[in-house]
N, C-alpha and C. Protein backbone atom coordinates (compact mmCIF):
# COMPACT_ATOMS: atom_id res chain seq x y z
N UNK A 1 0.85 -1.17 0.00
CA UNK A 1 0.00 0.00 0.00
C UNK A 1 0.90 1.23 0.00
N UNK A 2 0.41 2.41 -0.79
CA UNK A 2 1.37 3.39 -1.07
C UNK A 2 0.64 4.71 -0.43
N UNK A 3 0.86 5.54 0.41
CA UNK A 3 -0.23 6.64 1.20
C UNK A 3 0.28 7.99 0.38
N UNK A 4 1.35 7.98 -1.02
CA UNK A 4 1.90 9.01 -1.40
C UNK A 4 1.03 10.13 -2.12
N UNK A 5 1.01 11.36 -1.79
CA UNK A 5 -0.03 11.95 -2.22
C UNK A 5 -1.30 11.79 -2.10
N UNK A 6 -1.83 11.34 -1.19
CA UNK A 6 -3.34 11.19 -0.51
C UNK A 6 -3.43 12.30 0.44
N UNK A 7 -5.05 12.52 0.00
CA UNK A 7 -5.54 13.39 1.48
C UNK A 7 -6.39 12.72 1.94
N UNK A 8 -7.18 12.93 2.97
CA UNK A 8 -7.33 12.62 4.30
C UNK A 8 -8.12 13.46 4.92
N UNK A 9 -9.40 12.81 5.17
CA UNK A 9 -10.55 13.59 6.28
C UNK A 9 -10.98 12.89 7.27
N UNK A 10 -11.23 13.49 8.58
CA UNK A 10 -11.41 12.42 10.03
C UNK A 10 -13.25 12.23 9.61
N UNK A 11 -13.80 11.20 9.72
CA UNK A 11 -14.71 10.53 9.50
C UNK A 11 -15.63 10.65 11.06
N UNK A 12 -14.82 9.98 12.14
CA UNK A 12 -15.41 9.91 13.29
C UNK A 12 -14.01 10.08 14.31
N UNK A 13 -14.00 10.86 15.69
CA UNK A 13 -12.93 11.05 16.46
C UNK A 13 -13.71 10.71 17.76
N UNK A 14 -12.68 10.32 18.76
CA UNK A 14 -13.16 10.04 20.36
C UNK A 14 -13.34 11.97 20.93
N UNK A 15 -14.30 12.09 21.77
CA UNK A 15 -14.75 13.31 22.18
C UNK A 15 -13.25 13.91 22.71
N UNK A 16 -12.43 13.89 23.16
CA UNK A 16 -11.27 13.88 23.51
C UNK A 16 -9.63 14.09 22.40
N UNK A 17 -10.50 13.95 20.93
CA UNK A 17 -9.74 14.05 20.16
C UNK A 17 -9.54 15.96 19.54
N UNK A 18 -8.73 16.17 19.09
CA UNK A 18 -8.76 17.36 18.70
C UNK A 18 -8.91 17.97 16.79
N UNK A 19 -8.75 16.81 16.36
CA UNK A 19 -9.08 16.85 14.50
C UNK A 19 -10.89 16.64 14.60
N UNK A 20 -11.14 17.33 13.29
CA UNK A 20 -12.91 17.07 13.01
C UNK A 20 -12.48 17.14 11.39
N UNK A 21 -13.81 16.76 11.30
CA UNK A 21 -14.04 16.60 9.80
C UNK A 21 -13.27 17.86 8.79
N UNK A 22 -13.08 19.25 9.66
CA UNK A 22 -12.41 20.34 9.20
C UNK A 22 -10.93 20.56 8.72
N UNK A 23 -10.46 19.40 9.41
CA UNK A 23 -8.80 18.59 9.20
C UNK A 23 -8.30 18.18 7.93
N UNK A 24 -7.60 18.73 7.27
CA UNK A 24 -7.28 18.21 6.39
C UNK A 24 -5.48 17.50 5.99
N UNK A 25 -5.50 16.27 6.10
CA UNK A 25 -4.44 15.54 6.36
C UNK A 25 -3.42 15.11 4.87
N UNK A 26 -2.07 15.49 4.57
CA UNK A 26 -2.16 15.25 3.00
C UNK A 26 -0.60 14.27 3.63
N UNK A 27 -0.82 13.31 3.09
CA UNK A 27 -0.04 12.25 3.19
C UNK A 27 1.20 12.22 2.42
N UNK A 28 2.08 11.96 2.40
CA UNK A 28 3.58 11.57 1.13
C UNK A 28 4.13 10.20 1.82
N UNK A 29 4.83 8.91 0.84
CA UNK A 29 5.37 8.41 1.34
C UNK A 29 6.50 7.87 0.61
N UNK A 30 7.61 7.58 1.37
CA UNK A 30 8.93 7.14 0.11
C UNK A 30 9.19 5.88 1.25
N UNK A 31 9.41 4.83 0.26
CA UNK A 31 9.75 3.69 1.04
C UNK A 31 9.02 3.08 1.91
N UNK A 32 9.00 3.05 3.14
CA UNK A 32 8.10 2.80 4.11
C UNK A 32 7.78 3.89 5.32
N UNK A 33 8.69 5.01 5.16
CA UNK A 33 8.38 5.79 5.65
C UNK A 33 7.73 7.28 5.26
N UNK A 34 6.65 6.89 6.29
CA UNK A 34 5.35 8.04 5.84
C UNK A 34 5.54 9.38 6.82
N UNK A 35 4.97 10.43 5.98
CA UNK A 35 5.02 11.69 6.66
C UNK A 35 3.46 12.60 6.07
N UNK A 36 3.19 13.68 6.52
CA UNK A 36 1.87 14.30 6.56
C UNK A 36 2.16 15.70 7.81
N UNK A 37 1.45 16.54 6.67
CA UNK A 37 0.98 17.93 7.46
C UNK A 37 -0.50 17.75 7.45
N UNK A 38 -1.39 18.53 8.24
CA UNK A 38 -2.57 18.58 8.49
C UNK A 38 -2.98 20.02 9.54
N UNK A 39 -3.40 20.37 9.21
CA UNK A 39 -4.64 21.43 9.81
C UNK A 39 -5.83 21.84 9.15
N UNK A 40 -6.43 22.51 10.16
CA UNK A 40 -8.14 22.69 9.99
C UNK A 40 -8.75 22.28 10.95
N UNK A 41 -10.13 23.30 11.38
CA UNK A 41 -10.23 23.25 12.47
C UNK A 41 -9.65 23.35 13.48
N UNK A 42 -9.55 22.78 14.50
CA UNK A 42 -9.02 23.51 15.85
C UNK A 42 -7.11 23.19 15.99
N UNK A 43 -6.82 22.83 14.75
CA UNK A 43 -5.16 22.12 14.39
C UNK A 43 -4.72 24.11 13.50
N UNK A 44 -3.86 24.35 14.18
CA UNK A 44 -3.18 25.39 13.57
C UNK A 44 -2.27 24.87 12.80
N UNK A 45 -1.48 23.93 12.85
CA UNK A 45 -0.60 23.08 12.22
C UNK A 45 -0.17 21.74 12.87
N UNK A 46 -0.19 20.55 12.17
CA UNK A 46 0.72 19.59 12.44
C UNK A 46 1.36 18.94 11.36
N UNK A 47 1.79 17.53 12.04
CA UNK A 47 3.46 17.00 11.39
C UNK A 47 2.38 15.53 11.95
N UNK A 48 2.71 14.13 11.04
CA UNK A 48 3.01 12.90 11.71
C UNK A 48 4.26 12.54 10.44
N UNK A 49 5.10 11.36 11.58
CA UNK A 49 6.12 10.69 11.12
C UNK A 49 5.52 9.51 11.24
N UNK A 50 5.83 8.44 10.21
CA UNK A 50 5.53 6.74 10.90
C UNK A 50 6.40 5.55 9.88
N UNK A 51 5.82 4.69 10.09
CA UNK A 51 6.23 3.76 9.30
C UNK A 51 5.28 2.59 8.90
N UNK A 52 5.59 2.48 7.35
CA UNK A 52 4.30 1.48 6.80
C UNK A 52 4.72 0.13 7.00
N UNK A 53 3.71 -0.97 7.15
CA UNK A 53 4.63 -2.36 6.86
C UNK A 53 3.73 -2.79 5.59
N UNK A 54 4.01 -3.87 5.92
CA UNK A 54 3.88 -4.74 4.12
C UNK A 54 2.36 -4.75 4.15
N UNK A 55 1.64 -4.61 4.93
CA UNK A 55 -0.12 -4.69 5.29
C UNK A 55 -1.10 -3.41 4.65
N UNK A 56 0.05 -2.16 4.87
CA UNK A 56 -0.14 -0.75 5.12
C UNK A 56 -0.81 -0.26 6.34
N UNK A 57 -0.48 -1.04 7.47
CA UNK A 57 -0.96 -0.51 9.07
C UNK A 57 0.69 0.31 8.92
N UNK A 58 -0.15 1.53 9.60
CA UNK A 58 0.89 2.51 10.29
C UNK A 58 0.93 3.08 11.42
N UNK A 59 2.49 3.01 11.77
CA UNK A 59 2.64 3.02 13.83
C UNK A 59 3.61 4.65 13.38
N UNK A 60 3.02 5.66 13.90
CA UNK A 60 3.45 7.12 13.65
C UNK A 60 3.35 7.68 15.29
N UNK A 61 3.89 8.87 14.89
CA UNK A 61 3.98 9.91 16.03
C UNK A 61 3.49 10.80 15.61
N UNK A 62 2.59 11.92 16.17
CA UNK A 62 2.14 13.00 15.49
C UNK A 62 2.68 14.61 17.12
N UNK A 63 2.38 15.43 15.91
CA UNK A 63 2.99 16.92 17.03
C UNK A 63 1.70 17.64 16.63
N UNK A 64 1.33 18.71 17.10
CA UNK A 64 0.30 19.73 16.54
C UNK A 64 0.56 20.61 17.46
N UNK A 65 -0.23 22.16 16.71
CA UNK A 65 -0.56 23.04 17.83
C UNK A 65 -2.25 23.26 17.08
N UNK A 66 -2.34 23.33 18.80
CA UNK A 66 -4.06 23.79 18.54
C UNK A 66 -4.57 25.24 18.38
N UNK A 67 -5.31 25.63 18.48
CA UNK A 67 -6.02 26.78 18.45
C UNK A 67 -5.59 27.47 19.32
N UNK A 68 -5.76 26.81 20.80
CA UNK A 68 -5.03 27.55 21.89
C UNK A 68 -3.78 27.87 21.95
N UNK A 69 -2.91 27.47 20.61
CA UNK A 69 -1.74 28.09 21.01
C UNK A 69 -0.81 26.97 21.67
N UNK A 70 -1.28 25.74 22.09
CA UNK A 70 -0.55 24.41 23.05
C UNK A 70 -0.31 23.48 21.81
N UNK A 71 0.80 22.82 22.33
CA UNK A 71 1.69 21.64 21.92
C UNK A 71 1.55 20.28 22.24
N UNK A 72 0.49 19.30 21.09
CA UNK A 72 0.02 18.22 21.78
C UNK A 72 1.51 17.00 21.15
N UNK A 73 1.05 16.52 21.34
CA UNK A 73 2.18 15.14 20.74
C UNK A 73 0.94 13.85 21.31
N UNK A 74 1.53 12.80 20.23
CA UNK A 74 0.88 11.43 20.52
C UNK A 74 1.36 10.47 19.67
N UNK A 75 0.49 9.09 19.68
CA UNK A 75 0.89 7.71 19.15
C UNK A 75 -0.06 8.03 18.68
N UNK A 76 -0.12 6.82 17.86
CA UNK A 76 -1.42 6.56 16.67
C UNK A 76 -0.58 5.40 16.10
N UNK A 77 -1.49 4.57 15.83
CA UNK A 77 -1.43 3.03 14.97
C UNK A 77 -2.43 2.93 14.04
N UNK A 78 -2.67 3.10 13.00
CA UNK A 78 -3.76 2.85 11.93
C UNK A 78 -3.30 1.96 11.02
N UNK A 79 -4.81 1.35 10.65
CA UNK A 79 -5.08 -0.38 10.00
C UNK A 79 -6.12 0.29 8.72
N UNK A 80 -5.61 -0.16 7.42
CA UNK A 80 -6.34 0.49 6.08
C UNK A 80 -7.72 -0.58 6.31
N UNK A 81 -8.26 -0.27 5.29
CA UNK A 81 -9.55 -0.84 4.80
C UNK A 81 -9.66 -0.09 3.20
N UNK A 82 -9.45 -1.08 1.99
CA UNK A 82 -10.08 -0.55 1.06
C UNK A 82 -11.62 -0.22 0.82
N UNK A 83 -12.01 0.35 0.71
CA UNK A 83 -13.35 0.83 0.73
C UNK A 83 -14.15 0.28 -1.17
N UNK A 84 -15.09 0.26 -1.63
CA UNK A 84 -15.50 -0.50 -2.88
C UNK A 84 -15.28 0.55 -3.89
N UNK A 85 -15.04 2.29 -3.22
CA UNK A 85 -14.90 3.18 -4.40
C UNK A 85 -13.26 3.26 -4.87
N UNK A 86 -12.82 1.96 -3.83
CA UNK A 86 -11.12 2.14 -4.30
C UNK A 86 -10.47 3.39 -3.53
N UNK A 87 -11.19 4.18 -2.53
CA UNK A 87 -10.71 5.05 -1.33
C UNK A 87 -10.28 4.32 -0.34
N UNK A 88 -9.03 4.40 0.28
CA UNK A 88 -8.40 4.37 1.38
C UNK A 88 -9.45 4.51 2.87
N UNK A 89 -9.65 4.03 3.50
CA UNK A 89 -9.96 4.50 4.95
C UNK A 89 -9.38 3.35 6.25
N UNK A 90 -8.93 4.18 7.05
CA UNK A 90 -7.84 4.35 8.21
C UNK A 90 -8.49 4.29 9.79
N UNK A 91 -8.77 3.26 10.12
CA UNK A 91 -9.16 2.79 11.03
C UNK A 91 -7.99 3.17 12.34
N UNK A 92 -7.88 4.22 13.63
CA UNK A 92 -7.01 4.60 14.30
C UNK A 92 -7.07 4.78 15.43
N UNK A 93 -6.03 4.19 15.93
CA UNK A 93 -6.01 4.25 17.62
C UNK A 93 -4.71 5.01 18.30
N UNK A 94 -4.98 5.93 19.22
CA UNK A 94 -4.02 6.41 19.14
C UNK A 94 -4.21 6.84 20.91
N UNK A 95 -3.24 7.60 21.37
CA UNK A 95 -2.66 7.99 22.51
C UNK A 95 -1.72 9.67 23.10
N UNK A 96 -2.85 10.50 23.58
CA UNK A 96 -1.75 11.73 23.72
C UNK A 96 -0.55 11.21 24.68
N UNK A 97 0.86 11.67 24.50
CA UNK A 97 2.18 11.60 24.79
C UNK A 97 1.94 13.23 26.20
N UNK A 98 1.22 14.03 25.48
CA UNK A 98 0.64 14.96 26.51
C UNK A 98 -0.24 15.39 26.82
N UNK A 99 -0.27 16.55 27.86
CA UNK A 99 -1.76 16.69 28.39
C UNK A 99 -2.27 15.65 29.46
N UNK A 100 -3.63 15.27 28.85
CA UNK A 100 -4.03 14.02 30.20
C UNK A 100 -3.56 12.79 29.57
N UNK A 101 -3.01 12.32 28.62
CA UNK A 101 -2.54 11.56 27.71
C UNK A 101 -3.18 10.07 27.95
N UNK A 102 -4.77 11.06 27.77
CA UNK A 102 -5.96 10.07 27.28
C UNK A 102 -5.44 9.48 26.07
N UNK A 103 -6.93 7.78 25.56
CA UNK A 103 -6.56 7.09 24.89
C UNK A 103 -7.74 7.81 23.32
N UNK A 104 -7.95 7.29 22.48
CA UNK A 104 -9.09 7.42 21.77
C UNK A 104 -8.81 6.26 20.35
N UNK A 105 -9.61 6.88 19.94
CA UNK A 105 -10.32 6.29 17.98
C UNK A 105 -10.92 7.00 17.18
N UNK A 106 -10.24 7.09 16.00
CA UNK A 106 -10.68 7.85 15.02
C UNK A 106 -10.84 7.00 13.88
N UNK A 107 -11.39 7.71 12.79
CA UNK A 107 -11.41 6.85 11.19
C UNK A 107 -11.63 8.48 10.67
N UNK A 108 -10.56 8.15 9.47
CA UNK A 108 -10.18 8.92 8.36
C UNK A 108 -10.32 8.35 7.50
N UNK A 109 -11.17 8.87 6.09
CA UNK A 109 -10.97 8.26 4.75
C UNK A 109 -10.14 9.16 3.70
N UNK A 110 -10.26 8.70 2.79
CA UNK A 110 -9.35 9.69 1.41
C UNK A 110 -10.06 10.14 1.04
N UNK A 111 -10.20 11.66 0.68
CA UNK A 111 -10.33 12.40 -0.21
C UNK A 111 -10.30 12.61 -1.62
């Protein structure tokens, strides 16, 4: 699976999450390692780093700043699902590194 040049919209987030459907996530990948900027909505800017395996599940780190001006960081592990229109969607579990470094779940599809 190749995530190069894909975008990316959050579908559904845990109440606790800080991306909404307003997020817009644009993917690149060389090799197995994936990278992505994203903002919109309450994301002034972020960054994830990760790495793909042969499945296309990806185990990343992500940074952002929010609206408020604060510096979140977290985990995230996402598992694809081809979808029947041949769109990508990203089944995700992930973990803030800060803050109350609650757990949650999201799903993102492609754009």
């Amino acid at each position: 699976m190749n995530y190069n040049n894909k975008k990316f919209r959050i579908v559904e987030n845990s109440v606790n999450g800080e991306t909404t459907n307003e997020t817009i996530f644009e993917y690149w990948q060389k090799g197995n390692i994936l990278t992505s900027e994203y903002e919109g909505g309450q994301i002034v800017k972020g960054h994830l780093i990760g790495l793909v395996d042969p499945d296309g599940n990806i185990d990343m780190r992500y940074h952002q700043i929010n609206s408020n001006g604060e510096i979140m960081t977290g985990v995230c592990n996402s598992r694809p699902e081809i979808l029947s229109n041949g769109k990508i969607r990203l089944y995700e579990n992930w973990q803030w590194t800060s803050g109350n470094k609650s757990k949650g779940n999201s799903v993102i599809e492609e754009i």
